[in-house]
PDB file of N, CA and C in Angstrom:
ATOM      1  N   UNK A   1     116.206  50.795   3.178  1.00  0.00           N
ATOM      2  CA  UNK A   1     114.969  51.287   3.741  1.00  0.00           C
ATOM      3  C   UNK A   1     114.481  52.441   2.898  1.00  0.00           C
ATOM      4  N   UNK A   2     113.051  52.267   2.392  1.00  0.00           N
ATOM      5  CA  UNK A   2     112.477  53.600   1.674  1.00  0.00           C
ATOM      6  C   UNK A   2     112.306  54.548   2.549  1.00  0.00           C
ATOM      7  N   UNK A   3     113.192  55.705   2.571  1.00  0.00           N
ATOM      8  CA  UNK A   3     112.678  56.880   3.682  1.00  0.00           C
ATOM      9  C   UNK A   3     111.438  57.552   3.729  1.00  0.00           C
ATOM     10  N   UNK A   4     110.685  57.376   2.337  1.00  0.00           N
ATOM     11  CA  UNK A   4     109.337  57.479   2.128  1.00  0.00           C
ATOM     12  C   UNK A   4     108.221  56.884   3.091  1.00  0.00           C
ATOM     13  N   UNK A   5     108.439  55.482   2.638  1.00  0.00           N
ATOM     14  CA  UNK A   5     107.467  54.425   3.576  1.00  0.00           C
ATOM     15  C   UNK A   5     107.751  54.184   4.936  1.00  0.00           C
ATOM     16  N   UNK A   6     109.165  54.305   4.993  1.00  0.00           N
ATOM     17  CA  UNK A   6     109.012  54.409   6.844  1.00  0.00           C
ATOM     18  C   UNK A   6     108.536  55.002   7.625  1.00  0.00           C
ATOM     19  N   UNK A   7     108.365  56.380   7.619  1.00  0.00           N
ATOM     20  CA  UNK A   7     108.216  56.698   8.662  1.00  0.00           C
ATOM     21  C   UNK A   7     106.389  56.692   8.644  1.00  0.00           C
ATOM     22  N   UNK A   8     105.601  56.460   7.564  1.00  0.00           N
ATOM     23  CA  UNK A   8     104.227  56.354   7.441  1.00  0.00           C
ATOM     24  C   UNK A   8     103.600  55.007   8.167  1.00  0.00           C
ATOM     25  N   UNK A   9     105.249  53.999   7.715  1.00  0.00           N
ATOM     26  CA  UNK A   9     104.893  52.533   8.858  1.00  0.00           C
ATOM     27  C   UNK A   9     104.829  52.592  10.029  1.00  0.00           C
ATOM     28  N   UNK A  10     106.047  53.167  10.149  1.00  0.00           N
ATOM     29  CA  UNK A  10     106.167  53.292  11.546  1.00  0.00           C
ATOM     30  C   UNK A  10     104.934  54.131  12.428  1.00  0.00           C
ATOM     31  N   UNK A  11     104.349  54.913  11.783  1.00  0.00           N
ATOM     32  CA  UNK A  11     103.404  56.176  12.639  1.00  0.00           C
ATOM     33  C   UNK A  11     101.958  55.030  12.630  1.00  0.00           C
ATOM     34  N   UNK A  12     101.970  54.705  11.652  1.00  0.00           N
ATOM     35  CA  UNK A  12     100.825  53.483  11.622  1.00  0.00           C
ATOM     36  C   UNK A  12     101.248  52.433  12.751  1.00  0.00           C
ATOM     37  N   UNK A  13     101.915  51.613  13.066  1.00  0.00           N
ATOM     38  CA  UNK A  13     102.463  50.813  14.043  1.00  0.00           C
ATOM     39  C   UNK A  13     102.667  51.409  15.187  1.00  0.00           C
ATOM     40  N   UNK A  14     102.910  52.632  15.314  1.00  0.00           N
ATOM     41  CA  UNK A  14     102.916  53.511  16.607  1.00  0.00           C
ATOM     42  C   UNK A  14     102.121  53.429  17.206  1.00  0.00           C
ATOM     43  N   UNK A  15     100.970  53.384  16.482  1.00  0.00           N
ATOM     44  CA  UNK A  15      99.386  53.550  17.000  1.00  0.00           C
ATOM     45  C   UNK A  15      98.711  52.425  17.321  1.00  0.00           C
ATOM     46  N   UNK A  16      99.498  51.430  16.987  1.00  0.00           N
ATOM     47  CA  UNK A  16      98.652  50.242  17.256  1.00  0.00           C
ATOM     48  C   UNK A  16      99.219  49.434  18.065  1.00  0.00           C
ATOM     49  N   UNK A  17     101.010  49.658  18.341  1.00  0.00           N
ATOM     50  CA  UNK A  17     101.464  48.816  19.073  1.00  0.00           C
ATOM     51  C   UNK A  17     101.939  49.236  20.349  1.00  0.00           C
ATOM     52  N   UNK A  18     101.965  51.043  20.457  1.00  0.00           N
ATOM     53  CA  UNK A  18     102.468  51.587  21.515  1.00  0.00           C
ATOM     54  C   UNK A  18     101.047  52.122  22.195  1.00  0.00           C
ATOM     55  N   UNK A  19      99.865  51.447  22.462  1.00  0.00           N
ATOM     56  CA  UNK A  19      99.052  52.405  22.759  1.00  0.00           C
ATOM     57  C   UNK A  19      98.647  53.092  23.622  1.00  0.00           C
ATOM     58  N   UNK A  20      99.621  53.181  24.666  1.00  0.00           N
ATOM     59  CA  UNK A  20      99.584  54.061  25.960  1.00  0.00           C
ATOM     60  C   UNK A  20     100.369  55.231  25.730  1.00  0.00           C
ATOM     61  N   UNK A  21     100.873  55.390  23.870  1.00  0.00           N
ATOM     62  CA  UNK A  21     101.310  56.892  23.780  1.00  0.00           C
ATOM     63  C   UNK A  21     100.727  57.348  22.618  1.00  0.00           C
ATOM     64  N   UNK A  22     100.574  58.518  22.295  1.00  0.00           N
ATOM     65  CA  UNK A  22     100.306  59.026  21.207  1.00  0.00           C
ATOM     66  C   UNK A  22     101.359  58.578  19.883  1.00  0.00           C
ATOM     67  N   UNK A  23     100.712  58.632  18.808  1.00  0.00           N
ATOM     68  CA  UNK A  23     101.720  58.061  17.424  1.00  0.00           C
ATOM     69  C   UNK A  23     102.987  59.082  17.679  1.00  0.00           C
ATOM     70  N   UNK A  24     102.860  60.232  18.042  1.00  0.00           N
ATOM     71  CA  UNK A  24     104.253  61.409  17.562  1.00  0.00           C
ATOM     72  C   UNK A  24     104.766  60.969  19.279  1.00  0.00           C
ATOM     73  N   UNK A  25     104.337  60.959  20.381  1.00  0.00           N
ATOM     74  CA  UNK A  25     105.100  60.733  21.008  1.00  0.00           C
ATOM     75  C   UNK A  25     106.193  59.062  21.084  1.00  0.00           C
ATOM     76  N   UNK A  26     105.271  58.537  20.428  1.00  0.00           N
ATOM     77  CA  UNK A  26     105.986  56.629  20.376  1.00  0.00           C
ATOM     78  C   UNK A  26     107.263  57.100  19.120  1.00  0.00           C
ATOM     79  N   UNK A  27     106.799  57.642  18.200  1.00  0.00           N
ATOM     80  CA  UNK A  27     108.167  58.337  17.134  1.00  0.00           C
ATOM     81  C   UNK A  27     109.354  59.037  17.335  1.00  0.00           C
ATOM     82  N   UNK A  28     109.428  59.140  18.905  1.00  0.00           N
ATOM     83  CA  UNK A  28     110.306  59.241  19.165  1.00  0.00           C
ATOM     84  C   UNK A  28     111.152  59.001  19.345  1.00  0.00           C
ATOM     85  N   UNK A  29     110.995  57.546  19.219  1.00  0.00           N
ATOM     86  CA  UNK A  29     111.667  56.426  19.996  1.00  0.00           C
ATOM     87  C   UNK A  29     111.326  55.112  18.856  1.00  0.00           C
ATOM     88  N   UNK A  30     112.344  55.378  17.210  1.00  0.00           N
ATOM     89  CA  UNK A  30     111.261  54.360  16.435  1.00  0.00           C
ATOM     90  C   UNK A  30     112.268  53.400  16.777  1.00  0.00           C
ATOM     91  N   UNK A  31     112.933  52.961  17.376  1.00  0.00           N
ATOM     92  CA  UNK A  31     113.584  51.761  17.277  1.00  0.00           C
ATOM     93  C   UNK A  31     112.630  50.997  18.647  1.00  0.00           C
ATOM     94  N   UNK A  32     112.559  51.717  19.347  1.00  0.00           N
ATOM     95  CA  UNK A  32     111.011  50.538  20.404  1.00  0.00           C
ATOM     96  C   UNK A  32     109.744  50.666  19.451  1.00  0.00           C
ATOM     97  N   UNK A  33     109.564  51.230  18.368  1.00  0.00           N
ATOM     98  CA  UNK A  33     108.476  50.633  17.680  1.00  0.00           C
ATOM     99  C   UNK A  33     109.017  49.784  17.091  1.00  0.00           C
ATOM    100  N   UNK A  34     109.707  49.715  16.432  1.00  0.00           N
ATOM    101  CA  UNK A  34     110.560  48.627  15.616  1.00  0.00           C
ATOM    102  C   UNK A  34     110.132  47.345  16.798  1.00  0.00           C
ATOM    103  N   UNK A  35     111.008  47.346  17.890  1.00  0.00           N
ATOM    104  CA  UNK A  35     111.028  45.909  18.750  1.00  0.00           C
ATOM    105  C   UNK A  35     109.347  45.843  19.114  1.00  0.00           C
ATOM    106  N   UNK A  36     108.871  46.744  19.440  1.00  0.00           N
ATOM    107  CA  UNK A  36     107.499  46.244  20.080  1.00  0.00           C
ATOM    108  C   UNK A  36     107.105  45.710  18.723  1.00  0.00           C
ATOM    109  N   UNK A  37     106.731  45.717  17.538  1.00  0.00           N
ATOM    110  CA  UNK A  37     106.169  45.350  16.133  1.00  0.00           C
ATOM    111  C   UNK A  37     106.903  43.503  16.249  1.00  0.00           C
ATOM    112  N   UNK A  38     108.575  43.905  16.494  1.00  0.00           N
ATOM    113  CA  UNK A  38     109.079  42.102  16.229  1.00  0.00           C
ATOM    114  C   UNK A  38     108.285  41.643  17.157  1.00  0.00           C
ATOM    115  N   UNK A  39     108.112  42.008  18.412  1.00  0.00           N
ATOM    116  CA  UNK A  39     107.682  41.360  19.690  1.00  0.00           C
ATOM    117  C   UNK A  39     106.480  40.800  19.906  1.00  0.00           C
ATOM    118  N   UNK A  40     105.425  41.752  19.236  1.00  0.00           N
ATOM    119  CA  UNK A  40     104.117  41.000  19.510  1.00  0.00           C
ATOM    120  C   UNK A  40     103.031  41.363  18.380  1.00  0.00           C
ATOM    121  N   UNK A  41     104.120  41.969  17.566  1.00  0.00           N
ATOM    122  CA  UNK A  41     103.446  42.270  15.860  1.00  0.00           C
ATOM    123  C   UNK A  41     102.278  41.013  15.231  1.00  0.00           C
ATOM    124  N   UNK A  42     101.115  41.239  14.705  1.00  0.00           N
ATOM    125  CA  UNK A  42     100.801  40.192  13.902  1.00  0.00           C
ATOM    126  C   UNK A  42     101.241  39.843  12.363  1.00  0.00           C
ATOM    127  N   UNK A  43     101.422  39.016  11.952  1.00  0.00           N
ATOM    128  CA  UNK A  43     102.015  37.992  10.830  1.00  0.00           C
ATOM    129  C   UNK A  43     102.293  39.766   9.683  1.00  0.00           C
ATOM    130  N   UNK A  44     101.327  40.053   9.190  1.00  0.00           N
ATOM    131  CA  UNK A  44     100.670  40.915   8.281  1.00  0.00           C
ATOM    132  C   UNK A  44     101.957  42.135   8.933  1.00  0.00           C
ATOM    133  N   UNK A  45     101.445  42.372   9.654  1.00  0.00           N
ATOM    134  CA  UNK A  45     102.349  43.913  10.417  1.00  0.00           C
ATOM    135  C   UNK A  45     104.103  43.628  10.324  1.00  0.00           C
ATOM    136  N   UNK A  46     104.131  42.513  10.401  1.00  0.00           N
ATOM    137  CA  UNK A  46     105.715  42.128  10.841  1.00  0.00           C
ATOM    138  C   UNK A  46     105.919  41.785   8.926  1.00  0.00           C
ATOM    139  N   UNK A  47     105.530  41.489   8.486  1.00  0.00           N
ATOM    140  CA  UNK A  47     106.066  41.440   6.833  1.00  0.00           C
ATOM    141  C   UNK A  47     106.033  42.987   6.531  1.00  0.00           C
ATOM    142  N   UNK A  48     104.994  43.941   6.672  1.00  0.00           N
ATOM    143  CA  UNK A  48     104.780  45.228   6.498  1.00  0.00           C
ATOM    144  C   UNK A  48     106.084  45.670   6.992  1.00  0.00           C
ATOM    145  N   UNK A  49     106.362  45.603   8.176  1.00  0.00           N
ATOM    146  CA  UNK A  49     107.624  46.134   8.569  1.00  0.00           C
ATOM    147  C   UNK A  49     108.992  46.098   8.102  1.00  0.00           C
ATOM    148  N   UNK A  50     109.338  44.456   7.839  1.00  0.00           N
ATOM    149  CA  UNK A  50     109.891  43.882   7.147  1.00  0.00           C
ATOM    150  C   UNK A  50     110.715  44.161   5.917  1.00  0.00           C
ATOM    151  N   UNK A  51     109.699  44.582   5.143  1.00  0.00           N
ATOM    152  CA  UNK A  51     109.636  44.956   3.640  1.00  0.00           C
ATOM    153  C   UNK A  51     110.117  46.599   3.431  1.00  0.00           C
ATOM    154  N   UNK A  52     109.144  47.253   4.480  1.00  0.00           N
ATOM    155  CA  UNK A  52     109.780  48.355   4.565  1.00  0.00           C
ATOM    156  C   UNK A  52     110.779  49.317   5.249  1.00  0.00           C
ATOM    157  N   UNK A  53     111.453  48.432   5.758  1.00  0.00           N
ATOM    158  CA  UNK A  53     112.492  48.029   6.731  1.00  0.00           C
ATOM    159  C   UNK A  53     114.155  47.788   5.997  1.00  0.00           C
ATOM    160  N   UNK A  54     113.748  46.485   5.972  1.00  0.00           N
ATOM    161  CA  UNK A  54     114.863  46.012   5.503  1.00  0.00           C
ATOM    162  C   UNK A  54     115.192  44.881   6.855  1.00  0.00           C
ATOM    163  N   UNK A  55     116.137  44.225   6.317  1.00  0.00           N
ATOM    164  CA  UNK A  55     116.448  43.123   7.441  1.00  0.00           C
ATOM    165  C   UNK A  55     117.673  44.216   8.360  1.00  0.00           C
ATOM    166  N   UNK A  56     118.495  44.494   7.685  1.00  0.00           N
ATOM    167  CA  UNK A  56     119.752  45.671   8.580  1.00  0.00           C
ATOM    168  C   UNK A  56     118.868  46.582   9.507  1.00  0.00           C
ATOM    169  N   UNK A  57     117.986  46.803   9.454  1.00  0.00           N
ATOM    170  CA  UNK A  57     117.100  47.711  10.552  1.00  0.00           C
ATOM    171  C   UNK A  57     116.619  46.640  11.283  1.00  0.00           C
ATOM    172  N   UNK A  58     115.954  45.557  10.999  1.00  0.00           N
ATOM    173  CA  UNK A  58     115.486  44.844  12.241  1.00  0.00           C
ATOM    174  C   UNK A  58     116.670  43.853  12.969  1.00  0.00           C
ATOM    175  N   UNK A  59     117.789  43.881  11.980  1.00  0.00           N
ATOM    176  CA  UNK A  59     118.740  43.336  13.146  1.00  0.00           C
ATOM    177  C   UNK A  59     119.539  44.450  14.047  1.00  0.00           C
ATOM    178  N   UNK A  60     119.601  45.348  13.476  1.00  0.00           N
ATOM    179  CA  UNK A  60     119.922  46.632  14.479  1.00  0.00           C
ATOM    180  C   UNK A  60     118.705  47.019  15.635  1.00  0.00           C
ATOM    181  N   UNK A  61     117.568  46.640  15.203  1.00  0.00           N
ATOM    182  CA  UNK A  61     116.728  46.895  16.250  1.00  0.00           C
ATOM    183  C   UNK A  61     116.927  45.597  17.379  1.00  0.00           C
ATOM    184  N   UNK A  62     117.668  44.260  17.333  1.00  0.00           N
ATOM    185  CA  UNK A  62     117.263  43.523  17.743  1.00  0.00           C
ATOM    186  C   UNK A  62     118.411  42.935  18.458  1.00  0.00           C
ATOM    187  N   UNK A  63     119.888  43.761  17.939  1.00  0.00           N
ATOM    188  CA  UNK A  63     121.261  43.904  18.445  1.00  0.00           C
ATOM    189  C   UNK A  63     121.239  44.877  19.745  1.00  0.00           C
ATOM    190  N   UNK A  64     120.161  45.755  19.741  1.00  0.00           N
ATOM    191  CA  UNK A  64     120.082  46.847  20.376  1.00  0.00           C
ATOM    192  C   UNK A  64     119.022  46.711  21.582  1.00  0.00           C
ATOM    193  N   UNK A  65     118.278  45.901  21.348  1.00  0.00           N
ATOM    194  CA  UNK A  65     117.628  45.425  22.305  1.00  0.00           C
ATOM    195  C   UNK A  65     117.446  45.759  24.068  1.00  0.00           C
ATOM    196  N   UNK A  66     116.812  46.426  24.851  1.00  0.00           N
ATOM    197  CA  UNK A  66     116.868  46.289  25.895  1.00  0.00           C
ATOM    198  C   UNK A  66     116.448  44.809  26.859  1.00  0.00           C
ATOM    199  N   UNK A  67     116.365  45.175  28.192  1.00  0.00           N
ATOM    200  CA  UNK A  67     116.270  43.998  28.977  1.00  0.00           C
ATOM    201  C   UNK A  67     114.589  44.166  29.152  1.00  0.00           C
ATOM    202  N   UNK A  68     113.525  43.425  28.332  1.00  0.00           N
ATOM    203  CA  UNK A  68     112.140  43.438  28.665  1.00  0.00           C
ATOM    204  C   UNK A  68     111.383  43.836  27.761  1.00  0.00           C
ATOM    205  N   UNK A  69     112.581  44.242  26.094  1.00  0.00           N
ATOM    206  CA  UNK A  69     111.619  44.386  25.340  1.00  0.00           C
ATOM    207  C   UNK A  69     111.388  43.169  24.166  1.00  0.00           C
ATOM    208  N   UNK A  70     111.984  42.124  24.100  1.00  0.00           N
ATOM    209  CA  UNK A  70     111.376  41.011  23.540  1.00  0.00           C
ATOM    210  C   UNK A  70     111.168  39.720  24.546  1.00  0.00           C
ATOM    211  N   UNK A  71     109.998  39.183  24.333  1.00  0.00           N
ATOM    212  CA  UNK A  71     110.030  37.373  25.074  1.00  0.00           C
ATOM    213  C   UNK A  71     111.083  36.534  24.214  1.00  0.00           C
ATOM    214  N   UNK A  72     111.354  35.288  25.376  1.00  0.00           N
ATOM    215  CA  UNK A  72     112.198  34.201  24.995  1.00  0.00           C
ATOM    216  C   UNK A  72     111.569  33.791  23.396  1.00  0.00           C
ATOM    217  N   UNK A  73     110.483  33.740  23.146  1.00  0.00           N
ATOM    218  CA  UNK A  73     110.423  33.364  22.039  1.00  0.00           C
ATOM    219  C   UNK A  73     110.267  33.890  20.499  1.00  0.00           C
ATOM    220  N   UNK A  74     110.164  35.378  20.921  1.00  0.00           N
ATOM    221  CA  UNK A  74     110.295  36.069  19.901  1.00  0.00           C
ATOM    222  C   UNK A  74     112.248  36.260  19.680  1.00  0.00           C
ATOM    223  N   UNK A  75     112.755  36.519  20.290  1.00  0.00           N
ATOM    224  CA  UNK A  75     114.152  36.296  20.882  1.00  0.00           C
ATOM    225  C   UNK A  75     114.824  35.527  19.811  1.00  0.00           C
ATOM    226  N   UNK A  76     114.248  34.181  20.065  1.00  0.00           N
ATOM    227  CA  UNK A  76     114.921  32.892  19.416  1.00  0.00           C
ATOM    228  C   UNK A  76     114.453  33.188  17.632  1.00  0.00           C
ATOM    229  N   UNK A  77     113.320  33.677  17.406  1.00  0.00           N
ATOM    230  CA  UNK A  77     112.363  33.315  16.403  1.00  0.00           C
ATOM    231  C   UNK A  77     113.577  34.433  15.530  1.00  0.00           C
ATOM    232  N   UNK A  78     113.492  35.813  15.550  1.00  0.00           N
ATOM    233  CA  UNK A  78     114.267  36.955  15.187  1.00  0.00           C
ATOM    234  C   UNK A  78     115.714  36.603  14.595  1.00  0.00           C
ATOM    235  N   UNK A  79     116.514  35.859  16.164  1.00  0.00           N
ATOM    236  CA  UNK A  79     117.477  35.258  15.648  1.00  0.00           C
ATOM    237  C   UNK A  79     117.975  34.630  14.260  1.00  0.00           C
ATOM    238  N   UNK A  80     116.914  33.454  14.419  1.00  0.00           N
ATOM    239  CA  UNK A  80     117.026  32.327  13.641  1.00  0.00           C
ATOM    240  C   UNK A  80     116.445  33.476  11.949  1.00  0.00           C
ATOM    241  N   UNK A  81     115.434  34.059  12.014  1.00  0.00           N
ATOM    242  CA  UNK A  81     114.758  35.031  10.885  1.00  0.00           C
ATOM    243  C   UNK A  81     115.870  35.882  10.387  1.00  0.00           C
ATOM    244  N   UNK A  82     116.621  36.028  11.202  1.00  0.00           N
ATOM    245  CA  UNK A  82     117.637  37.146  10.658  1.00  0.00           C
ATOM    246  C   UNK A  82     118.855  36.435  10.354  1.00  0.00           C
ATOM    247  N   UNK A  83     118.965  35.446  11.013  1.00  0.00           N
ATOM    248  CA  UNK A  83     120.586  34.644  10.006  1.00  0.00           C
ATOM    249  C   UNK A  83     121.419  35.027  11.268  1.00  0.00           C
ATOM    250  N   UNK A  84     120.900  35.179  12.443  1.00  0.00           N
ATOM    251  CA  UNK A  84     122.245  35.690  13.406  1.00  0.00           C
ATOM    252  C   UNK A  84     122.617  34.412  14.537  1.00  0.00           C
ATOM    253  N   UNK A  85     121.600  33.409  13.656  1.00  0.00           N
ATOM    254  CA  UNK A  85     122.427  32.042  14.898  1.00  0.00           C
ATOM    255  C   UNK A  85     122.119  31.012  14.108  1.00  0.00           C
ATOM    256  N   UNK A  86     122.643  29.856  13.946  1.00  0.00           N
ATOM    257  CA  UNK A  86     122.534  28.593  12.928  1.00  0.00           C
ATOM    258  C   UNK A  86     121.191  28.220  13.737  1.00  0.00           C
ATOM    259  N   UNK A  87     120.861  27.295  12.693  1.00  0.00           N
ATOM    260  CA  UNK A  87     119.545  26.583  13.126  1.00  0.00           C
ATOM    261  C   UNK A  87     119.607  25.864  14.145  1.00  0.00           C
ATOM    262  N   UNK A  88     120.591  25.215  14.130  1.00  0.00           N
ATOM    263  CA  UNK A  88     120.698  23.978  15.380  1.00  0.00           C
ATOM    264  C   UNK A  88     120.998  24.585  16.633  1.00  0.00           C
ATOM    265  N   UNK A  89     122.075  26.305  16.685  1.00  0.00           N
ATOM    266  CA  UNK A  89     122.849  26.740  17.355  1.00  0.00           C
ATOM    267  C   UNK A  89     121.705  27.713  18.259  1.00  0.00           C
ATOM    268  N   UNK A  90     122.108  27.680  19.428  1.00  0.00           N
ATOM    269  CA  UNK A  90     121.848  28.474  20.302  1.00  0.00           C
ATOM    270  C   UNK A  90     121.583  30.269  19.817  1.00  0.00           C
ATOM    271  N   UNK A  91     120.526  30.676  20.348  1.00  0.00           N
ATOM    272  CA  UNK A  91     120.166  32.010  20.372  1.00  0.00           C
ATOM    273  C   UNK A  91     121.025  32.668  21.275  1.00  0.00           C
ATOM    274  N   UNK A  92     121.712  33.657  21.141  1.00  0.00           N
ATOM    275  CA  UNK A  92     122.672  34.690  22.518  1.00  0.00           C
ATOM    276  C   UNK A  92     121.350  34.459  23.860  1.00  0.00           C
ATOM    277  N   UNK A  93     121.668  34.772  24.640  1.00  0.00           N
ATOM    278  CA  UNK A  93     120.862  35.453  26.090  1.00  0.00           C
ATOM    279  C   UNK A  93     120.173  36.452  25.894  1.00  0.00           C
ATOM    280  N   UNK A  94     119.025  36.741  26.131  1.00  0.00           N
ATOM    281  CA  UNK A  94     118.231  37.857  26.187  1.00  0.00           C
ATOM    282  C   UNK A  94     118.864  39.027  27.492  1.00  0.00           C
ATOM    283  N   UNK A  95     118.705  39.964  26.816  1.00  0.00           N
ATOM    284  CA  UNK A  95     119.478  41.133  27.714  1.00  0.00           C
ATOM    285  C   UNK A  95     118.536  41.240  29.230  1.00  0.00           C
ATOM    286  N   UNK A  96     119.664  40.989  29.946  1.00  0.00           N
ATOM    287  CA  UNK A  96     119.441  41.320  31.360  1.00  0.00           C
ATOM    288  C   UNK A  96     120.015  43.406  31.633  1.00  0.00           C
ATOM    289  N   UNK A  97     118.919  43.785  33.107  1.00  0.00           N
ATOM    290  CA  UNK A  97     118.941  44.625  33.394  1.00  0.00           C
ATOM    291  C   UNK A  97     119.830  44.639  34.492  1.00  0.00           C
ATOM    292  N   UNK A  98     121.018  45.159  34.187  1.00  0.00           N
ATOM    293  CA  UNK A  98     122.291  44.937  35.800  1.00  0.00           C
ATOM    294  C   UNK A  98     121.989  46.530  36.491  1.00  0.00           C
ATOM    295  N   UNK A  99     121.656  46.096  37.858  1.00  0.00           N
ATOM    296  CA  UNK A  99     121.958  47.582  38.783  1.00  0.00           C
ATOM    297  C   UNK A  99     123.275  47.149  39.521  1.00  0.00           C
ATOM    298  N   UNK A 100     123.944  48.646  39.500  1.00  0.00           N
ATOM    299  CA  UNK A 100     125.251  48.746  40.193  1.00  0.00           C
ATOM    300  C   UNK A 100     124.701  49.119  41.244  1.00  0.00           C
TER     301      UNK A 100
END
């Protein structure tokens, strides 16, 4: 990851994908910019990220995952994009939220 270009991506993507917060307040938290970008990023934004990323950041963003921040089909799509399930093979479960 260029420590240069990240965090300029990320503040750019902050703004466009978190927009019920301010860019410095969504930076707080860049690994939910990270997932909100896989989640409902367009084509353009998600290579942007990508590139300046690295794949080890978006599979750490995507290992890390909470319960509600990707759909079933971004889920599967990530998976299969990142090399973390064979093609034919099943995607893990999307994280559930357990109350004790």
């Amino acid at each position: 990851m260029d420590k240069n270009i990240a965090p300029d991506i990320l503040s750019q993507m902050a703004a466009k994908y978190i927009w019920w917060k301010t860019p410095d307040e969504a930076m707080r938290y860049p690994r939910r910019v990270i997932t909100q970008v896989m989640n409902i990023g367009d084509y353009g934004d998600v290579q942007d990220l990508a590139h300046a990323l690295g794949n080890e950041a978006l599979k750490n963003a995507l290992c890390g995952a909470e319960a509600g921040e990707f759909s079933e089909k971004s889920w599967v799509y990530w998976h299969l994009r990142l090399g973390l399930c064979p093609p034919q093979g099943a995607s893990p479960p999307l994280p559930v939220r357990r109350v004790q």
